[in-house]
PDB file of N, CA and C in Angstrom:
ATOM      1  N   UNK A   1    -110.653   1.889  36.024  1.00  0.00           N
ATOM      2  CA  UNK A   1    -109.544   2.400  35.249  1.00  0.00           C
ATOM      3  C   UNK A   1    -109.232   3.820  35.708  1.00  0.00           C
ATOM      4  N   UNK A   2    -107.735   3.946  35.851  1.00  0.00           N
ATOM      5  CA  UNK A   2    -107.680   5.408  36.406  1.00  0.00           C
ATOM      6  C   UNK A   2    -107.684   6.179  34.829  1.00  0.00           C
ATOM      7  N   UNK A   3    -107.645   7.797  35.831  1.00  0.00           N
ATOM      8  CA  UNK A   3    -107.212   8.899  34.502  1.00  0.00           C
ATOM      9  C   UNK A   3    -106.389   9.130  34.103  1.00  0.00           C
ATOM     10  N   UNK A   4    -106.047   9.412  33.162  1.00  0.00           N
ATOM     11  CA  UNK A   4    -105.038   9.935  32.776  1.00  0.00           C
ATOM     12  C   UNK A   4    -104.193  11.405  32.311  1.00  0.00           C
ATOM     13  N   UNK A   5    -104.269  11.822  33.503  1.00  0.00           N
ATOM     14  CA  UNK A   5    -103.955  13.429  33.235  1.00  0.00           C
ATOM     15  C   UNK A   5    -102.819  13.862  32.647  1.00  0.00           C
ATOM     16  N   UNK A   6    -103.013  14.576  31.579  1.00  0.00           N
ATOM     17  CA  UNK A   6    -102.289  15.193  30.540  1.00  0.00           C
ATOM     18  C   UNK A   6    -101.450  16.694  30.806  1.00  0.00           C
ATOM     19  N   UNK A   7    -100.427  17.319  30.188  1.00  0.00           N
ATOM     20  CA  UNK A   7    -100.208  18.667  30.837  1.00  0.00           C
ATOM     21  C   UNK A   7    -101.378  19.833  30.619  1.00  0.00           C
ATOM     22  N   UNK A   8    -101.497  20.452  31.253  1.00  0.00           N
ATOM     23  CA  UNK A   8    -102.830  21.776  30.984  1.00  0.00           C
ATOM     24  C   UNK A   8    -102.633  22.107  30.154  1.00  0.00           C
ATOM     25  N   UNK A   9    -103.237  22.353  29.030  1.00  0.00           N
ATOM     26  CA  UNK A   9    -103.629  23.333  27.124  1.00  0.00           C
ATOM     27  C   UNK A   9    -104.543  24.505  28.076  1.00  0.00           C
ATOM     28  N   UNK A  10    -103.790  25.440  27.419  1.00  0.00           N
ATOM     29  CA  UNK A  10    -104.584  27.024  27.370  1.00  0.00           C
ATOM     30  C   UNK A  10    -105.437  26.687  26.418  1.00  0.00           C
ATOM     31  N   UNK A  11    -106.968  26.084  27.238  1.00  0.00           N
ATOM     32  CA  UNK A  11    -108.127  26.926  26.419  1.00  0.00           C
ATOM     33  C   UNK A  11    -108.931  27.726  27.155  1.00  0.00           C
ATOM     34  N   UNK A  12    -108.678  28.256  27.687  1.00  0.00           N
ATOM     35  CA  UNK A  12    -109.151  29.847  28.371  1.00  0.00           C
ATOM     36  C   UNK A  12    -109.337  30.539  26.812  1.00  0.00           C
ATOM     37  N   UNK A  13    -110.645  30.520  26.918  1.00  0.00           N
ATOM     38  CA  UNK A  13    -111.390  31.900  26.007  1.00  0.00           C
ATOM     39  C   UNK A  13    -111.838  30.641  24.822  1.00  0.00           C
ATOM     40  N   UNK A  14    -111.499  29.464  24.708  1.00  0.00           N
ATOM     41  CA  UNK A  14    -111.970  28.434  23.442  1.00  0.00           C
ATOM     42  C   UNK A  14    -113.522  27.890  24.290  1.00  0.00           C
ATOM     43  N   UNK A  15    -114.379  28.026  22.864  1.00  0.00           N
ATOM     44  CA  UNK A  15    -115.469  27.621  22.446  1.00  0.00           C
ATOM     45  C   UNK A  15    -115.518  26.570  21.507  1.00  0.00           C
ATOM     46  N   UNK A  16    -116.628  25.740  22.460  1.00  0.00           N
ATOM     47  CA  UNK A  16    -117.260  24.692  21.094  1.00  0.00           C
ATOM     48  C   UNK A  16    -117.957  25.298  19.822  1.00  0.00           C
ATOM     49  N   UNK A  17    -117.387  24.963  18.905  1.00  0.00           N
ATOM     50  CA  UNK A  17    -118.346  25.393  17.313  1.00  0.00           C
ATOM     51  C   UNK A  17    -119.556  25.038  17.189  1.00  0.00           C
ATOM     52  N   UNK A  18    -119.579  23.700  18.096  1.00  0.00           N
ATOM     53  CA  UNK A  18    -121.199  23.062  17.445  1.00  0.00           C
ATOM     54  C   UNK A  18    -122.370  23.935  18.168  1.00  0.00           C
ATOM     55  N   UNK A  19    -121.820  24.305  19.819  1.00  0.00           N
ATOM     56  CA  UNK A  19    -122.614  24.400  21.199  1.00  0.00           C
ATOM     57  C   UNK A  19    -122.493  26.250  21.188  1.00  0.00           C
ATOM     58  N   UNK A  20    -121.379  26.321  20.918  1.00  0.00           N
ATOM     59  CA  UNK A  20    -121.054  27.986  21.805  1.00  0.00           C
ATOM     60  C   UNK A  20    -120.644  27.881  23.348  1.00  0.00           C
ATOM     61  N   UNK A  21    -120.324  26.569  23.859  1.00  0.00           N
ATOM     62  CA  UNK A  21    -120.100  26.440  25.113  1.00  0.00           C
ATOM     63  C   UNK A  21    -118.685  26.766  25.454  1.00  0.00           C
ATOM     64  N   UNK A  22    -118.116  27.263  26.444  1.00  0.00           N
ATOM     65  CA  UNK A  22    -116.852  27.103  26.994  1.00  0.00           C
ATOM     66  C   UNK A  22    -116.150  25.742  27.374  1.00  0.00           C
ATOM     67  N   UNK A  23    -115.228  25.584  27.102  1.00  0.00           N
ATOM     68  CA  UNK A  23    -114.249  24.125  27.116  1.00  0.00           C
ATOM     69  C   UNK A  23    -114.054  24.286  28.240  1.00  0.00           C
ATOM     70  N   UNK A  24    -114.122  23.297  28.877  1.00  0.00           N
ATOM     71  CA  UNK A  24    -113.601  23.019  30.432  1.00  0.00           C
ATOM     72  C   UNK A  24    -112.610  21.316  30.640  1.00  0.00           C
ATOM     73  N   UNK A  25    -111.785  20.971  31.302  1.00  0.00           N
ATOM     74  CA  UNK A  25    -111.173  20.002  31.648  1.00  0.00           C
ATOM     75  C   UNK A  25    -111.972  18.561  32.131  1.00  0.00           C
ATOM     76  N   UNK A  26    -112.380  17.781  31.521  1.00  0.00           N
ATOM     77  CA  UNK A  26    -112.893  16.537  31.393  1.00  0.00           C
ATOM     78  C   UNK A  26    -112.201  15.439  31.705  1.00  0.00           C
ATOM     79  N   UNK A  27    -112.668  14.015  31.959  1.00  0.00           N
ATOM     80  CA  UNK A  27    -112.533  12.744  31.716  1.00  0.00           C
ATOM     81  C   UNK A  27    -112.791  12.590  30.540  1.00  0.00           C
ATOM     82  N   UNK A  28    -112.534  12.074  29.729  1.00  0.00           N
ATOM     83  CA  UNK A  28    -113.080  11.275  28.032  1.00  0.00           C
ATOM     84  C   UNK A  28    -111.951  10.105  27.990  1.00  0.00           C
ATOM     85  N   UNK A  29    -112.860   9.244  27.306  1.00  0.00           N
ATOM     86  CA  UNK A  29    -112.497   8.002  26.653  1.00  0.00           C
ATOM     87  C   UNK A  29    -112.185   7.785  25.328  1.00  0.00           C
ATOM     88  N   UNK A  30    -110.804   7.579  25.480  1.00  0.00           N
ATOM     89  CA  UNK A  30    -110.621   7.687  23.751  1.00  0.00           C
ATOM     90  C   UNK A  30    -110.009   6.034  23.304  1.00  0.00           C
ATOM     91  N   UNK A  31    -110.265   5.745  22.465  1.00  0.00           N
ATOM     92  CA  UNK A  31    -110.169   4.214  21.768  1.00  0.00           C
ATOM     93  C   UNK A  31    -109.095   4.315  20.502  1.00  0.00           C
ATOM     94  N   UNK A  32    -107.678   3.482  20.677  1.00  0.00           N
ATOM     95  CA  UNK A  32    -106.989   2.979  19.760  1.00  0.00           C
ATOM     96  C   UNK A  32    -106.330   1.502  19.684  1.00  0.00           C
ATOM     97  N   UNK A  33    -106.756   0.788  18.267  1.00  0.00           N
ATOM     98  CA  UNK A  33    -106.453  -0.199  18.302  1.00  0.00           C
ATOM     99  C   UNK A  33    -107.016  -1.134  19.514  1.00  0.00           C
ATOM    100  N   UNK A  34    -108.334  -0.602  19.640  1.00  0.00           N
ATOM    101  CA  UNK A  34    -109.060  -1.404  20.403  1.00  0.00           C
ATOM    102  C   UNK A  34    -109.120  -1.741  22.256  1.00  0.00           C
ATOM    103  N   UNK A  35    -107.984  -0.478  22.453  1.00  0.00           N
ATOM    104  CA  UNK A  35    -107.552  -0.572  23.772  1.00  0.00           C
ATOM    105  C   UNK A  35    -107.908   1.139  24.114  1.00  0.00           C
ATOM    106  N   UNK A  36    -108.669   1.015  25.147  1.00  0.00           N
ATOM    107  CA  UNK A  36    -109.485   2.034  25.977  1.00  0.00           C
ATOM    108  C   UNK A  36    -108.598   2.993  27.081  1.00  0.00           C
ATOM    109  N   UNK A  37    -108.646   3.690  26.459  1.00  0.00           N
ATOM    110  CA  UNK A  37    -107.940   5.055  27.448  1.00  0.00           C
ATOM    111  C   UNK A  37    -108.922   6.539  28.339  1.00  0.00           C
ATOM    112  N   UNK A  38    -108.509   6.366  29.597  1.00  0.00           N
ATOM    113  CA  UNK A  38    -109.589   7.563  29.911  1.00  0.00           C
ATOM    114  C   UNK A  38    -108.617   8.642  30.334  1.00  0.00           C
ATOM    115  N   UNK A  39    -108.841   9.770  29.396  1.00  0.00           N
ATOM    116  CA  UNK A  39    -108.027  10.854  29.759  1.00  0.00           C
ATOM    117  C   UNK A  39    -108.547  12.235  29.852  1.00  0.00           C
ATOM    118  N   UNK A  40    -108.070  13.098  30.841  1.00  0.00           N
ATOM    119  CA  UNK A  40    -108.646  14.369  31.708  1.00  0.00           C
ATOM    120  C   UNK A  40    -108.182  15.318  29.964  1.00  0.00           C
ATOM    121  N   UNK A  41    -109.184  16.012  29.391  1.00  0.00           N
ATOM    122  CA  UNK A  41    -108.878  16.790  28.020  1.00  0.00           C
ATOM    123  C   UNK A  41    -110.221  17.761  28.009  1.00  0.00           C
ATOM    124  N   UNK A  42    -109.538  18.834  27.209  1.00  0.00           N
ATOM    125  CA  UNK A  42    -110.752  20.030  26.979  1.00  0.00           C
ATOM    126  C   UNK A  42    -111.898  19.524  26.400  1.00  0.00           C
ATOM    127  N   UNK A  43    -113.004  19.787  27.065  1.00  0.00           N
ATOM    128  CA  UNK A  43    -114.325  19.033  25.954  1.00  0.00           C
ATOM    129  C   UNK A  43    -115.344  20.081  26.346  1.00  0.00           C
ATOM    130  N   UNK A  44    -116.132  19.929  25.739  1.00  0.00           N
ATOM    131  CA  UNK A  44    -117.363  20.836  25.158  1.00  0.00           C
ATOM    132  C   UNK A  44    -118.620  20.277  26.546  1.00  0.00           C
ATOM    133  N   UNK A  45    -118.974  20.758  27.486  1.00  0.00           N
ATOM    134  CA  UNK A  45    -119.863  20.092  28.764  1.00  0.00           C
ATOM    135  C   UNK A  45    -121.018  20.104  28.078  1.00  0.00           C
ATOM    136  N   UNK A  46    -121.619  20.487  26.927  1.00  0.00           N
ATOM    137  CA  UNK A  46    -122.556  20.268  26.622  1.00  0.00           C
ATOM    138  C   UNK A  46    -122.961  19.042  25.444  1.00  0.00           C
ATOM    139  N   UNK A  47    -122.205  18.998  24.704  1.00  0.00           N
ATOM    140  CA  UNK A  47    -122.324  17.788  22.879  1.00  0.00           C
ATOM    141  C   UNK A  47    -120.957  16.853  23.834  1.00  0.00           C
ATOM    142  N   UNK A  48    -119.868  17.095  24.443  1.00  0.00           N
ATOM    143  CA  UNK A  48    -118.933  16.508  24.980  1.00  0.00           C
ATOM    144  C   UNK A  48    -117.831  16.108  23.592  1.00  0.00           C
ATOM    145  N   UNK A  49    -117.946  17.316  22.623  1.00  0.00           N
ATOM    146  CA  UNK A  49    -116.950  17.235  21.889  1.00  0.00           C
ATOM    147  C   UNK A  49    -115.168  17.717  22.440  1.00  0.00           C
ATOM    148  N   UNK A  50    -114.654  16.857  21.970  1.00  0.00           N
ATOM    149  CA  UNK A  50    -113.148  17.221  22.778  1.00  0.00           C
ATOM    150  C   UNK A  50    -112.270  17.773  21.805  1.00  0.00           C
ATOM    151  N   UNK A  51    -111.448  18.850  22.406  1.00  0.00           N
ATOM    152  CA  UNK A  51    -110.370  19.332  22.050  1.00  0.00           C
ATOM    153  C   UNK A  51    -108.926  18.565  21.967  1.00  0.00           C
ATOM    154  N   UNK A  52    -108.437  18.163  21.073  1.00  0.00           N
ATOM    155  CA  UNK A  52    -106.490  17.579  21.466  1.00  0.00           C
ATOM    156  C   UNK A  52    -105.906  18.270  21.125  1.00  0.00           C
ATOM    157  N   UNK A  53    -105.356  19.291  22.018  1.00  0.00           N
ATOM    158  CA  UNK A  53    -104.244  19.934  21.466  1.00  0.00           C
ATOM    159  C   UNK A  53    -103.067  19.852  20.922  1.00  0.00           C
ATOM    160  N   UNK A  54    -102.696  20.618  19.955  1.00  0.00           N
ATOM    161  CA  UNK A  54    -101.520  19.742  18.998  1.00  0.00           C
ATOM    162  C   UNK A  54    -100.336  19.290  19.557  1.00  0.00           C
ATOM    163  N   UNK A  55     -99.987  20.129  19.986  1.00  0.00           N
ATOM    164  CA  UNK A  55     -98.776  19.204  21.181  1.00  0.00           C
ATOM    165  C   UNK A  55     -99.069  18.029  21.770  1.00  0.00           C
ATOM    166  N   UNK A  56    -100.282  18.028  22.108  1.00  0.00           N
ATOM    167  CA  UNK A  56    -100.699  16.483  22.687  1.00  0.00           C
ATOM    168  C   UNK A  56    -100.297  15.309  21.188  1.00  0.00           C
ATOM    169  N   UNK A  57    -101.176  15.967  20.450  1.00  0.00           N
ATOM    170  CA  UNK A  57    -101.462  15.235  19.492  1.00  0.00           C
ATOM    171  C   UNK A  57    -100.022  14.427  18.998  1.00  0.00           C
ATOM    172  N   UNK A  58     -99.120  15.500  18.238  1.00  0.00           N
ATOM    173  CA  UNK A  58     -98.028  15.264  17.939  1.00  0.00           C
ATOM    174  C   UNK A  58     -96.379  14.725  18.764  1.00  0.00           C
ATOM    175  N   UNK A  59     -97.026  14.592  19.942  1.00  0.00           N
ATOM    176  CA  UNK A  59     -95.972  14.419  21.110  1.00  0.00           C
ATOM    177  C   UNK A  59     -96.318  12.867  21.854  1.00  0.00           C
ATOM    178  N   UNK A  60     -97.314  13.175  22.833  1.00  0.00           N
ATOM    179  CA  UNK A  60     -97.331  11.928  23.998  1.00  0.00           C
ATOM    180  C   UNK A  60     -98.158  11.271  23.304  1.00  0.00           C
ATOM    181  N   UNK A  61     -99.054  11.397  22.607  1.00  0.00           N
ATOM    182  CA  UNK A  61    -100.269  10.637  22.000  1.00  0.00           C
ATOM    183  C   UNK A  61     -99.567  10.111  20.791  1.00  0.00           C
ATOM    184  N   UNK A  62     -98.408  10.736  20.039  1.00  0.00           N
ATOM    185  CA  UNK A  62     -97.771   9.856  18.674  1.00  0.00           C
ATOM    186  C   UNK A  62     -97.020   8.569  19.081  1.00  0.00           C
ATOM    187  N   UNK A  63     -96.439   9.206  20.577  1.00  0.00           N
ATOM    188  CA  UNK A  63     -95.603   8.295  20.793  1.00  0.00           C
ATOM    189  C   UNK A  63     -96.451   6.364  21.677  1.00  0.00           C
ATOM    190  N   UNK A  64     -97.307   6.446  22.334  1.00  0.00           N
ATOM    191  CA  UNK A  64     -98.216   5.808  22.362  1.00  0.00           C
ATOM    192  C   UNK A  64     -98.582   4.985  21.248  1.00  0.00           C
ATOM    193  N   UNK A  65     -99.550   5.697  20.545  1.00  0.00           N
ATOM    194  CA  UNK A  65     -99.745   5.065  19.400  1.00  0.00           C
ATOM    195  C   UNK A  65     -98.309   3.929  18.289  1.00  0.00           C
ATOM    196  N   UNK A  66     -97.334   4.598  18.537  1.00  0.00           N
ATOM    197  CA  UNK A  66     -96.099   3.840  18.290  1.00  0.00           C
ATOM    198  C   UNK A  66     -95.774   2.194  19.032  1.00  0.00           C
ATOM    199  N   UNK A  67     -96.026   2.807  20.170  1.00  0.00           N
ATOM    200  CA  UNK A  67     -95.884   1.604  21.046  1.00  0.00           C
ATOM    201  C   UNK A  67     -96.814   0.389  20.742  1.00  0.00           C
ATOM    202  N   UNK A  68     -98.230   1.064  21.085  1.00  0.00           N
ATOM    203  CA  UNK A  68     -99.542   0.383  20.579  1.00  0.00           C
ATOM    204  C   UNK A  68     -99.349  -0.547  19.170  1.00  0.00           C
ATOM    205  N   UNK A  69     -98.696   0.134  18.119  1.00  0.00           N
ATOM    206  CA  UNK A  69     -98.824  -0.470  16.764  1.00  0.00           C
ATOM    207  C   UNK A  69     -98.160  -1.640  16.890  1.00  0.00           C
ATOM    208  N   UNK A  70     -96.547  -1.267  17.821  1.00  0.00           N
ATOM    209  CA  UNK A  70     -95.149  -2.104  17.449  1.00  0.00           C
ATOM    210  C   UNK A  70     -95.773  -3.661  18.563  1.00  0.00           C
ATOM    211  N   UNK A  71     -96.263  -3.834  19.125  1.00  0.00           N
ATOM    212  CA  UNK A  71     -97.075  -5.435  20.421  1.00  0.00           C
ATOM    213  C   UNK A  71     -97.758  -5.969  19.028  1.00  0.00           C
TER     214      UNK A  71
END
């Protein structure tokens, strides 16, 4: 499965809460409605907690999920 690269989020200077680690640009796998997505997103290199930035959130990822619901 390829990646899916997203536009770059300024997290220059963001930290994980759990770790204290610096966010860096990842692969992660995220799951909706049972269908598997691997996408390049800020995550934590240490716990591999991920960041979605709200623009993501509220933009390319709403609209997806739209699609996803309406099949």
């Amino acid at each position: 499965m390829s990646v899916i690269k997203v536009p770059e989020a300024d997290v220059s200077g963001w930290k994980c809460a759990a770790c204290g680690e610096e966010l860096v640009s990842m692969p992660v796998e995220l799951e909706y409605l049972e269908s598997l997505f691997t996408v390049e997103l800020p995550a934590c290199p240490a716990c591999r907690f991920v960041l979605i930035p709200e623009e993501l959130a509220l933009g390319k990822m709403h609209q997806v999920e739209q699609l996803l619901e309406d099949k």
